[in-house]
C-alpha atoms as a PDB file:
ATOM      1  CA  UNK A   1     -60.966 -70.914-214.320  1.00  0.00           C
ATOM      2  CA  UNK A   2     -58.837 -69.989-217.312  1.00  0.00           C
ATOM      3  CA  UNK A   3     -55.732 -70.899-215.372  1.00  0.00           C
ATOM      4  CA  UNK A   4     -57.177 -74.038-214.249  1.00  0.00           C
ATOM      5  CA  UNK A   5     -57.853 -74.671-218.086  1.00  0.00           C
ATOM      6  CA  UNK A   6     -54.639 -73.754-219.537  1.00  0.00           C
ATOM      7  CA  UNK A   7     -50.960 -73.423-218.345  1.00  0.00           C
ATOM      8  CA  UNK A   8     -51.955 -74.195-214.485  1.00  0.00           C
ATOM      9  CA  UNK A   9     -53.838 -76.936-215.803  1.00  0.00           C
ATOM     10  CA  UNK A  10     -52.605 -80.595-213.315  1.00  0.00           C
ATOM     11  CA  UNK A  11     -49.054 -81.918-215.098  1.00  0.00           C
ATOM     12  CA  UNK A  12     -46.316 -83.722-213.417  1.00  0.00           C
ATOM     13  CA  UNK A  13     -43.968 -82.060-210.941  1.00  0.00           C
ATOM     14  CA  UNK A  14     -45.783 -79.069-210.720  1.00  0.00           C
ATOM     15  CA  UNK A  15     -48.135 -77.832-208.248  1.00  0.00           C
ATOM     16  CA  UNK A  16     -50.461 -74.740-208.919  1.00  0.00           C
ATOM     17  CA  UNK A  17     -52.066 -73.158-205.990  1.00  0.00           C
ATOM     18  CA  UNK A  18     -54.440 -69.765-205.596  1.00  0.00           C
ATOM     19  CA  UNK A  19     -53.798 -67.370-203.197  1.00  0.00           C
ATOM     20  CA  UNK A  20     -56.053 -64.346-202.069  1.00  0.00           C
ATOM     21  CA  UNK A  21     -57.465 -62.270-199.241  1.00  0.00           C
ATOM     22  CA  UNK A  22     -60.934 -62.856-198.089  1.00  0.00           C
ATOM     23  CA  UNK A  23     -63.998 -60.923-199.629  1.00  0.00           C
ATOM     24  CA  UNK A  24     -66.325 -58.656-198.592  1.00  0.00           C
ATOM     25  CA  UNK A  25     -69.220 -59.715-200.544  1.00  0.00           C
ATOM     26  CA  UNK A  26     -70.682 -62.872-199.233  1.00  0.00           C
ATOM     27  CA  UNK A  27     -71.712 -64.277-202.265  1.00  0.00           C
ATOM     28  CA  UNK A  28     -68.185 -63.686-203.818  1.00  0.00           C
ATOM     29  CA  UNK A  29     -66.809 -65.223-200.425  1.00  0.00           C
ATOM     30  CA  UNK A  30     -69.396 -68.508-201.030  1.00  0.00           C
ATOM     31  CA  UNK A  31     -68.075 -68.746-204.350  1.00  0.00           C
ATOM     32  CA  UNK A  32     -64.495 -69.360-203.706  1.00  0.00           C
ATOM     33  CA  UNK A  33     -65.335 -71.503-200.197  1.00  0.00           C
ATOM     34  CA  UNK A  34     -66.826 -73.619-202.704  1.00  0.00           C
ATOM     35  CA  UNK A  35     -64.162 -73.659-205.280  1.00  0.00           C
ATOM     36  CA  UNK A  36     -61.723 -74.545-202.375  1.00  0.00           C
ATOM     37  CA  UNK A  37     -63.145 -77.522-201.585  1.00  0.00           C
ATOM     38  CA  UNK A  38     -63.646 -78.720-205.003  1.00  0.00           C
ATOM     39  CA  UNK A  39     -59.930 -78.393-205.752  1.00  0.00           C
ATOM     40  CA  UNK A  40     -57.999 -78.181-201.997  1.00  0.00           C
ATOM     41  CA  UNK A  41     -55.824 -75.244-203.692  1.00  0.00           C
ATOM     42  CA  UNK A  42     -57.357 -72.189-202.809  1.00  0.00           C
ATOM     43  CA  UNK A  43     -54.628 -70.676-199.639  1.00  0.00           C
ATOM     44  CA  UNK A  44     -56.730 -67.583-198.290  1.00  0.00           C
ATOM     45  CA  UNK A  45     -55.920 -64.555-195.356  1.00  0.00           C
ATOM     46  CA  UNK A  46     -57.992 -63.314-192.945  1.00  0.00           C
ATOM     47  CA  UNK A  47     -57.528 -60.195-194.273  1.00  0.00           C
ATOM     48  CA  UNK A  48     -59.146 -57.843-197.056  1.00  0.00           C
ATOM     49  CA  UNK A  49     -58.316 -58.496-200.338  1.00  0.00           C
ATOM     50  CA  UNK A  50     -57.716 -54.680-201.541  1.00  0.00           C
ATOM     51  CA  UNK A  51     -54.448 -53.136-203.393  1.00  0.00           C
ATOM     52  CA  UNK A  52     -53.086 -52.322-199.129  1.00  0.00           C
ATOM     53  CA  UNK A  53     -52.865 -55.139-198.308  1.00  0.00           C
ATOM     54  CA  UNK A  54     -50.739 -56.909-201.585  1.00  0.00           C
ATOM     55  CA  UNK A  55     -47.518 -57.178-198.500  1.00  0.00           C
ATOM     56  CA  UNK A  56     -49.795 -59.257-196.330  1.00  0.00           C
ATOM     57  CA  UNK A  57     -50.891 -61.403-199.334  1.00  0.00           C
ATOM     58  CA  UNK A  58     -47.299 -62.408-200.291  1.00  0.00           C
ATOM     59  CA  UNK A  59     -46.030 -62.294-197.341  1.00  0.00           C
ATOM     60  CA  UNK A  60     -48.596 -65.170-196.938  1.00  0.00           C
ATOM     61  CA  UNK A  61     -47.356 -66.547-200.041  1.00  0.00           C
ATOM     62  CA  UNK A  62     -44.223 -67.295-198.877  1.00  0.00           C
ATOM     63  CA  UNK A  63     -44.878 -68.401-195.157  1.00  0.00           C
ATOM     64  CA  UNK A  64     -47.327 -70.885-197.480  1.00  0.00           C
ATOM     65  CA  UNK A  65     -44.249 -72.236-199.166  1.00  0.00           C
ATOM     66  CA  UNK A  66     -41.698 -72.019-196.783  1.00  0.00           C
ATOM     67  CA  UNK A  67     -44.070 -74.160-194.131  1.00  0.00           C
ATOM     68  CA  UNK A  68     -45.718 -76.584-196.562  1.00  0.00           C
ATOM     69  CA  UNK A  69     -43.535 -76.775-199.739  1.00  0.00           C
ATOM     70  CA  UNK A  70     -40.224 -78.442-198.633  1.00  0.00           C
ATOM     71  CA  UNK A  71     -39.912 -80.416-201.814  1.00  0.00           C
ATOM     72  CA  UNK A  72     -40.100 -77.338-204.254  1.00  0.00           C
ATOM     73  CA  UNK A  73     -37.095 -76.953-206.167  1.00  0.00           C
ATOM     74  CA  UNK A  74     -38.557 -73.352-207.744  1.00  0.00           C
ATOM     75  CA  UNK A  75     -41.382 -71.015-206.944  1.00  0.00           C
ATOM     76  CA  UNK A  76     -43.095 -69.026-209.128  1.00  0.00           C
ATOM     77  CA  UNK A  77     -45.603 -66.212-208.453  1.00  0.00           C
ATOM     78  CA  UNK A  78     -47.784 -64.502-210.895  1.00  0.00           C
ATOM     79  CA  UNK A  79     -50.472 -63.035-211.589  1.00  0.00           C
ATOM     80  CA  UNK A  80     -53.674 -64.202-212.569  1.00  0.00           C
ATOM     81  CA  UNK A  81     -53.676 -62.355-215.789  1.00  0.00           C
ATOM     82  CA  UNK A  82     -50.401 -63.283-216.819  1.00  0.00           C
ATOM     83  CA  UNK A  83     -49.675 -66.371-219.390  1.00  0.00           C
ATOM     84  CA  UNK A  84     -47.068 -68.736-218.765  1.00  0.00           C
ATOM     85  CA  UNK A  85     -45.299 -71.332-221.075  1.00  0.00           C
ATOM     86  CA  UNK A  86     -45.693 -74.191-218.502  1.00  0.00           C
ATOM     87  CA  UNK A  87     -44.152 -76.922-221.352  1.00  0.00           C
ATOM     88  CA  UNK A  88     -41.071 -74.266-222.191  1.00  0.00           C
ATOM     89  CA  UNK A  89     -40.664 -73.781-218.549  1.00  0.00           C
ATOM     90  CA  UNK A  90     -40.217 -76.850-217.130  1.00  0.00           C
ATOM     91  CA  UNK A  91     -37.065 -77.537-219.594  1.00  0.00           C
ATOM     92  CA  UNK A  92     -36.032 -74.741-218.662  1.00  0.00           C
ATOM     93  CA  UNK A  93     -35.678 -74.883-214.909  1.00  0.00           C
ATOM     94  CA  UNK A  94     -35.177 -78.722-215.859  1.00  0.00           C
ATOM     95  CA  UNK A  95     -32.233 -78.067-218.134  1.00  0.00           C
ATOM     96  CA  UNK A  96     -31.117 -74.603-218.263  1.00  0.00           C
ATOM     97  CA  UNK A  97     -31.071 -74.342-214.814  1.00  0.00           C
ATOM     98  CA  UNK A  98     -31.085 -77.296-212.847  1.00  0.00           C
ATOM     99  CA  UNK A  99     -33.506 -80.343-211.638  1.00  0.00           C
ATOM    100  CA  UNK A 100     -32.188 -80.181-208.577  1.00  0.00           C
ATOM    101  CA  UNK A 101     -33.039 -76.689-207.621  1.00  0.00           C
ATOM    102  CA  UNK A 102     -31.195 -73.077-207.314  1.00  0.00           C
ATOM    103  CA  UNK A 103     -29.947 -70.975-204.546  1.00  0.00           C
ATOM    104  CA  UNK A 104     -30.047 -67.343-204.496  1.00  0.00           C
ATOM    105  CA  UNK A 105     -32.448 -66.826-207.091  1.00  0.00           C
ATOM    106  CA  UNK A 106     -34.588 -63.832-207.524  1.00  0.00           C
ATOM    107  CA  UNK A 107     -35.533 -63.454-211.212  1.00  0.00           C
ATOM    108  CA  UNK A 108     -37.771 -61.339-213.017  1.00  0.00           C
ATOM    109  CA  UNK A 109     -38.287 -58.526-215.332  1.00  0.00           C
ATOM    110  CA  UNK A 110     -36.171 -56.234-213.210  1.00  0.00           C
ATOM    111  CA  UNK A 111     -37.399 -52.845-212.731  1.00  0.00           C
ATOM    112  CA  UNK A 112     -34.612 -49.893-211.871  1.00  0.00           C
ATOM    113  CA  UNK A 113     -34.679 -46.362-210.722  1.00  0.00           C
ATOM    114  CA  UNK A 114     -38.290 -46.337-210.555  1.00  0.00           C
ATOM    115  CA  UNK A 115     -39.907 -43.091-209.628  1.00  0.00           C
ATOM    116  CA  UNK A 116     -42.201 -42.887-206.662  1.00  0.00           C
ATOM    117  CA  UNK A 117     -45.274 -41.985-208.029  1.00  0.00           C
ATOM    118  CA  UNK A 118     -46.486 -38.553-205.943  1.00  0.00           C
ATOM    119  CA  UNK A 119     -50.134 -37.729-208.148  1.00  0.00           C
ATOM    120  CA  UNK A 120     -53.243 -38.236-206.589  1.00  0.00           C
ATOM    121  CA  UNK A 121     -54.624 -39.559-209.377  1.00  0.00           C
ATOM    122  CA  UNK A 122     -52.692 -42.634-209.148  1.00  0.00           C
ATOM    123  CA  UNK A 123     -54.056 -45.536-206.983  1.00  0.00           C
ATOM    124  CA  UNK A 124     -50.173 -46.407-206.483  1.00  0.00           C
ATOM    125  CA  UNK A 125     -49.951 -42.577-205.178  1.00  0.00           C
ATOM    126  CA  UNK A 126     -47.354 -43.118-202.189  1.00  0.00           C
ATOM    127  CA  UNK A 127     -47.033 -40.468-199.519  1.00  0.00           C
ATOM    128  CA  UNK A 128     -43.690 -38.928-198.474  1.00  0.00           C
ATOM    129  CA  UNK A 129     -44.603 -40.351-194.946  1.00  0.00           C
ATOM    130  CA  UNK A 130     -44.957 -43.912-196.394  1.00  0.00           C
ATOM    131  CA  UNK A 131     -41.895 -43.531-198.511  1.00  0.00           C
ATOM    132  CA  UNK A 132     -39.842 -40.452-198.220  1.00  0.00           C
ATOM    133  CA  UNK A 133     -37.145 -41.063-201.437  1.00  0.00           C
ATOM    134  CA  UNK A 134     -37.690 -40.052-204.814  1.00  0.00           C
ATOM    135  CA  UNK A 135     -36.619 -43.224-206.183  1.00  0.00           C
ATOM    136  CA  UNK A 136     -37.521 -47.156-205.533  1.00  0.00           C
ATOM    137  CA  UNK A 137     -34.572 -49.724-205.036  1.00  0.00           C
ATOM    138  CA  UNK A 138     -34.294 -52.377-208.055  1.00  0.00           C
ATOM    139  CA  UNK A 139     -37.047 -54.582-207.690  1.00  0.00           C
ATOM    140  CA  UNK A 140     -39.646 -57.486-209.398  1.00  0.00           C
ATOM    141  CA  UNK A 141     -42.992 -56.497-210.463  1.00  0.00           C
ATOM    142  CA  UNK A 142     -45.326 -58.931-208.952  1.00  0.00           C
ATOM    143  CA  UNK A 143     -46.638 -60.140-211.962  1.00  0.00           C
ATOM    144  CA  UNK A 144     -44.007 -62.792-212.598  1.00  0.00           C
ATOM    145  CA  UNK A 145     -40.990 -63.284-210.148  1.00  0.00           C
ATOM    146  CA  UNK A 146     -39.462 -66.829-210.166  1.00  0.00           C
ATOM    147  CA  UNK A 147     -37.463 -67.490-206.509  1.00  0.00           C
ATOM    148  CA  UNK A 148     -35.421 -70.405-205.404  1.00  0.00           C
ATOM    149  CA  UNK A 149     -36.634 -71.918-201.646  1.00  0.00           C
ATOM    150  CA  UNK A 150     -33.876 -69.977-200.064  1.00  0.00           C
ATOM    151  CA  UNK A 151     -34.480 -67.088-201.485  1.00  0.00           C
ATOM    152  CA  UNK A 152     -38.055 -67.577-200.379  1.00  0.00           C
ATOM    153  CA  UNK A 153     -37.330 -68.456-196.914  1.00  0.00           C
ATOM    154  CA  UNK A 154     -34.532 -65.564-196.815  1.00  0.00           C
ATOM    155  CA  UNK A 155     -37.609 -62.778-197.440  1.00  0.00           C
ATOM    156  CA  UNK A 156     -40.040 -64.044-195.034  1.00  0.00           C
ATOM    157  CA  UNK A 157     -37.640 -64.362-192.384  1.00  0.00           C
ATOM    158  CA  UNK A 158     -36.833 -60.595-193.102  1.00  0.00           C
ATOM    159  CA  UNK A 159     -40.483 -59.451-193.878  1.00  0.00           C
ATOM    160  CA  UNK A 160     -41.442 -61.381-189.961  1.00  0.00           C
ATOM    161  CA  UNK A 161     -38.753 -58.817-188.708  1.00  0.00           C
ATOM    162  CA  UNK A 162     -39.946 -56.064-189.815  1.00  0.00           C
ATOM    163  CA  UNK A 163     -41.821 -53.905-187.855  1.00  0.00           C
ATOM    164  CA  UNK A 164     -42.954 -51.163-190.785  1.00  0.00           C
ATOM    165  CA  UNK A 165     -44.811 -52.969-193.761  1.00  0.00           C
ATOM    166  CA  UNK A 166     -44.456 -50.770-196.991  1.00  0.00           C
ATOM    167  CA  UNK A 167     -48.191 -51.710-198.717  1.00  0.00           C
ATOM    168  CA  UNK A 168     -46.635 -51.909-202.004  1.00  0.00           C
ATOM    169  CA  UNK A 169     -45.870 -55.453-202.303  1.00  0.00           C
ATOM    170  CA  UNK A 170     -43.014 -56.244-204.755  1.00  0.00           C
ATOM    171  CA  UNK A 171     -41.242 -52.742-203.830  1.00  0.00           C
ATOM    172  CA  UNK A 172     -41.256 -53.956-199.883  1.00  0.00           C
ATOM    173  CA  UNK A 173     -40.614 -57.425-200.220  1.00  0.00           C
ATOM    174  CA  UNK A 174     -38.049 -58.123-203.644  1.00  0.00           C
ATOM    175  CA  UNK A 175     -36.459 -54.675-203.235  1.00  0.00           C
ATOM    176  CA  UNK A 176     -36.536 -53.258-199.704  1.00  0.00           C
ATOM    177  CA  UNK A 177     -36.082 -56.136-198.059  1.00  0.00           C
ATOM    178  CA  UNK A 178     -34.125 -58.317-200.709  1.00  0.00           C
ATOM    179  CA  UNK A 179     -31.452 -55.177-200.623  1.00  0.00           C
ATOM    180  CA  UNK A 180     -30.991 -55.721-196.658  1.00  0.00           C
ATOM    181  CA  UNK A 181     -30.435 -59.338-196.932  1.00  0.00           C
ATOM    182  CA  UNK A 182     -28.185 -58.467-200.144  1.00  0.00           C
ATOM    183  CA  UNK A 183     -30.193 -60.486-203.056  1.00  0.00           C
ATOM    184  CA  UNK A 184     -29.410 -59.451-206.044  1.00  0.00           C
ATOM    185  CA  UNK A 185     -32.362 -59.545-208.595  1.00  0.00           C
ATOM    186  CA  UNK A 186     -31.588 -61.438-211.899  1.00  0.00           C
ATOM    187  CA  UNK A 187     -33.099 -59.718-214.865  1.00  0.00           C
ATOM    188  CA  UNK A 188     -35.627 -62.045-217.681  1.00  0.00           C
ATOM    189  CA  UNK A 189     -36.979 -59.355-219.468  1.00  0.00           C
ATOM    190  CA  UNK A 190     -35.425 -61.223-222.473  1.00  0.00           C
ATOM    191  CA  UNK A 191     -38.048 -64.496-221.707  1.00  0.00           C
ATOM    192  CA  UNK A 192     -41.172 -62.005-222.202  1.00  0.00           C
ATOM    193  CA  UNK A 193     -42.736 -62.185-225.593  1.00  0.00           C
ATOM    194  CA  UNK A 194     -42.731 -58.899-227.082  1.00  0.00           C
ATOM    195  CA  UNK A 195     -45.425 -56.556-227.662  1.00  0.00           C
ATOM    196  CA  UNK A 196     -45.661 -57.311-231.689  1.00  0.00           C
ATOM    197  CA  UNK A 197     -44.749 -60.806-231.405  1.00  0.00           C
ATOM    198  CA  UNK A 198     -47.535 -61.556-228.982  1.00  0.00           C
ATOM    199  CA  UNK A 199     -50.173 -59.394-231.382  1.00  0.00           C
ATOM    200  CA  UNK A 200     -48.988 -61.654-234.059  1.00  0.00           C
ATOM    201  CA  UNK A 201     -49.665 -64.938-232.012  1.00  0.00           C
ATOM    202  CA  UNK A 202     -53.245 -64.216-230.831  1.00  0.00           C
ATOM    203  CA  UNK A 203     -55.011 -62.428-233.851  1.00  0.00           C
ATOM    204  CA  UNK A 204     -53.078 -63.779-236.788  1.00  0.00           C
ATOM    205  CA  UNK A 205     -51.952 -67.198-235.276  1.00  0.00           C
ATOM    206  CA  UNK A 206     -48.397 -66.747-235.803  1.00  0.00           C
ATOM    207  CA  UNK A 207     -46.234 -68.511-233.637  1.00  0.00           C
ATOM    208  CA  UNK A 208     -43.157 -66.459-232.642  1.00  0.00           C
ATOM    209  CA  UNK A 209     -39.847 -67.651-233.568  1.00  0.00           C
ATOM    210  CA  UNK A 210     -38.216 -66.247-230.186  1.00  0.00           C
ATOM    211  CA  UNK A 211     -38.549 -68.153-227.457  1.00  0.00           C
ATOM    212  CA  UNK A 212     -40.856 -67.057-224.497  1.00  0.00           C
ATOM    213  CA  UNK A 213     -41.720 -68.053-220.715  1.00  0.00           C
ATOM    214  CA  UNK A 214     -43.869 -65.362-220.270  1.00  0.00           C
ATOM    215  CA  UNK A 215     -46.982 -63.550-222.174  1.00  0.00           C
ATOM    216  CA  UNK A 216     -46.915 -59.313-221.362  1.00  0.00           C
ATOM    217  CA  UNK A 217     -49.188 -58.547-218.558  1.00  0.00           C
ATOM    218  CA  UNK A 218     -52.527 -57.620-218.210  1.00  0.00           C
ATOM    219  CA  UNK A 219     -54.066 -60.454-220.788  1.00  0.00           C
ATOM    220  CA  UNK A 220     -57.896 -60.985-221.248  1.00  0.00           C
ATOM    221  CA  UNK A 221     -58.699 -63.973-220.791  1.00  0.00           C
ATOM    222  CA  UNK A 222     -59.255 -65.031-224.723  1.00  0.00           C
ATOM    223  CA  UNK A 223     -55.512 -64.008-225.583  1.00  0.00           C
ATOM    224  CA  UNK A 224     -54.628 -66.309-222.357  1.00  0.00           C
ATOM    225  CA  UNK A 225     -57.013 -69.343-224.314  1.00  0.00           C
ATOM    226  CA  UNK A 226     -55.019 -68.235-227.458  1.00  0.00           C
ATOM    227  CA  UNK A 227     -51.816 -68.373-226.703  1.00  0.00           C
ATOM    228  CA  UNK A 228     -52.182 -71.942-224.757  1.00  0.00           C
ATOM    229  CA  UNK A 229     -53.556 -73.566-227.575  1.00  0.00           C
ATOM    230  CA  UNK A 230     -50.936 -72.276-229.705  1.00  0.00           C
ATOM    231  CA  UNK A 231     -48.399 -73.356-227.656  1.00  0.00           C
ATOM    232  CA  UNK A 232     -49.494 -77.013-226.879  1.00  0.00           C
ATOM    233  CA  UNK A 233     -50.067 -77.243-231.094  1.00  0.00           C
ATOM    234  CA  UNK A 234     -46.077 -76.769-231.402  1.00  0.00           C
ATOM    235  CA  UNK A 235     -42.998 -78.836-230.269  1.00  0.00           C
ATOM    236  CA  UNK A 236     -41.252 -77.761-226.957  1.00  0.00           C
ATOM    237  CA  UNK A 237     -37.937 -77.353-227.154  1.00  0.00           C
ATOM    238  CA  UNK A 238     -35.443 -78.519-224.609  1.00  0.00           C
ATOM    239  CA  UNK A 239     -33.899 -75.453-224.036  1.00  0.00           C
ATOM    240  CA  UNK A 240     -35.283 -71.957-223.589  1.00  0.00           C
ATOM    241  CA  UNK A 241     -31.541 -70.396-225.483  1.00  0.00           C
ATOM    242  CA  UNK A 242     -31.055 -73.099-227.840  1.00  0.00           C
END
C-alpha cells in the first residue's frame, strides 16, 4: 500500500499497475484477489512467484503493455521498494524528453562487465550450464528501467522467440536479448540520489540540492513515506538538468 499512498498514488496521465506471480499460500493468494478487485490493477501469472521465475514475470510485463497499453508514450518498471519522483518525472519525460513519446529507449542505471556470480552461497549463484561466460553483457537492473513502446514491443517479440529462458530477468531480457536486437542501453545513474544525499533527506529532512528521479534501492517503507512527503512539500522544477 505504500506505493498506492505515495508516488503511484492516481495523477493525470499516468497509469500505475502491479504485477506478480501467483502465491502459494492461500491466504496470501485471498489477499491480493481481493485487492484486485478493489483497484482493477493487480496483472497476475499463472505461475510461482519465486526469484526463477523473474523472466516469466516481465516477460508478462511487457506482453501486458504491448497488448493493452497502445497509448503509453513511456514505460517504467520498478520495483516495489524503489522510490520514484513521480512530480520530477513527468517534466521530465514531458520536457526533457518529449510528450510525444521516444523510440529506442532503454534507460537505466547501466550495469557493465558484471561477473557471473559462481558461490553457492549466493541465491543469484548461476551454473556454468545455465550460463557458461565469465562475464554478463551490459544490462538494466530490474529495479528501475524506463523503455519506450518500441523498445518494449522489440524485447517481447525476441523473448517469444526464444526457445532457452535465462531465469535471471534483467540479464536475459535488457542484455541478452536487447544485444541481439542491437539496443543500446542508455545509462541514468546520474538521476539516482546518492547514498549521503538520500541519508540526509530521510533522517535530517534535508532536501537535496541535486536533482533526482530515483531513491537507491532496497528502501523500507518509512524512508519511501519520507522522501514523498518531502518531495510534494517542495516546488517541481520543469526540468530534471536545469
Amino acid at each position: 500500500m505504500v506505493i498506492r499512498s505515495t508516488w503511484g498514488n492516481k495523477t493525470e496521465n499516468v497509469e500505475v499497475f502491479y504485477v506478480m506471480g501467483s502465491s502459494s499460500n492461500v491466504d496470501t493468494q485471498r489477499k491480493i484477489d481481493a485487492e484486485s478487485r478493489k483497484y482493477s490493477d493487480v496483472i497476475q501469472g499463472n505461475f510461482l512467484d519465486v526469484y526463477r521465475n523473474l523472466t516469466l514475470k516481465h516477460i508478462m510485463s511487457l506482453k501486458y503493455v504491448t497488448y493493452h497499453c497502445p497509448q503509453a508514450k513511456y514505460i517504467l518498471k520498478t520495483d516495489d521498494d524503489v522510490f520514484v519522483n513521480m512530480p520530477l518525472m513527468k517534466n521530465f519525460l514531458s520536457n526533457d524528453l518529449s510528450p510525444f513519446g521516444a523510440s529506442q529507449l532503454l534507460l537505466c542505471s547501466v550495469q557493465k562487465s558484471a561477473s557471473v556470480l559462481r558461490t553457492y552461497r549466493s541465491k543469484w549463484r548461476v551454473a556454468f550450464e545455465e550460463y557458461p561466460f565469465r562475464k554478463y553483457p551490459p544490462y538494466c537492473p530490474g529495479w528501475a528501467i524506463l523503455y519506450s513502446p518500441d523498445v518494449v514491443f522489440r524485447l517481447y517479440k525476441s523473448a517469444q522467440n526464444t526457445s532457452e529462458i535465462f531465469w535471471i530477468d534483467d540479464v536475459h531480457i535488457t542484455g541478452i536479448l536487447a544485444a541481439k536486437n542491437n539496443i543500446v542501453q542508455t545509462d541514468n545513474t546520474d538521476m539516482i540520489i546518492s547514498e549521503s544525499a538520500q541519508h540526509q533527506l530521510v533522517n535530517n529532512d534535508v532536501f537535496p540540492k541535486e536533482k533526482f528521479l530515483f531513491g537507491q534501492p532496497d528502501l523500507k517503507e518509512r524512508e519511501i513515506r519520507t522522501m514523498w512527503a518531502e518531495v510534494v512539500a517542495h516546488t517541481v522544477t520543469k526540468s530534471a538538468f536545469k
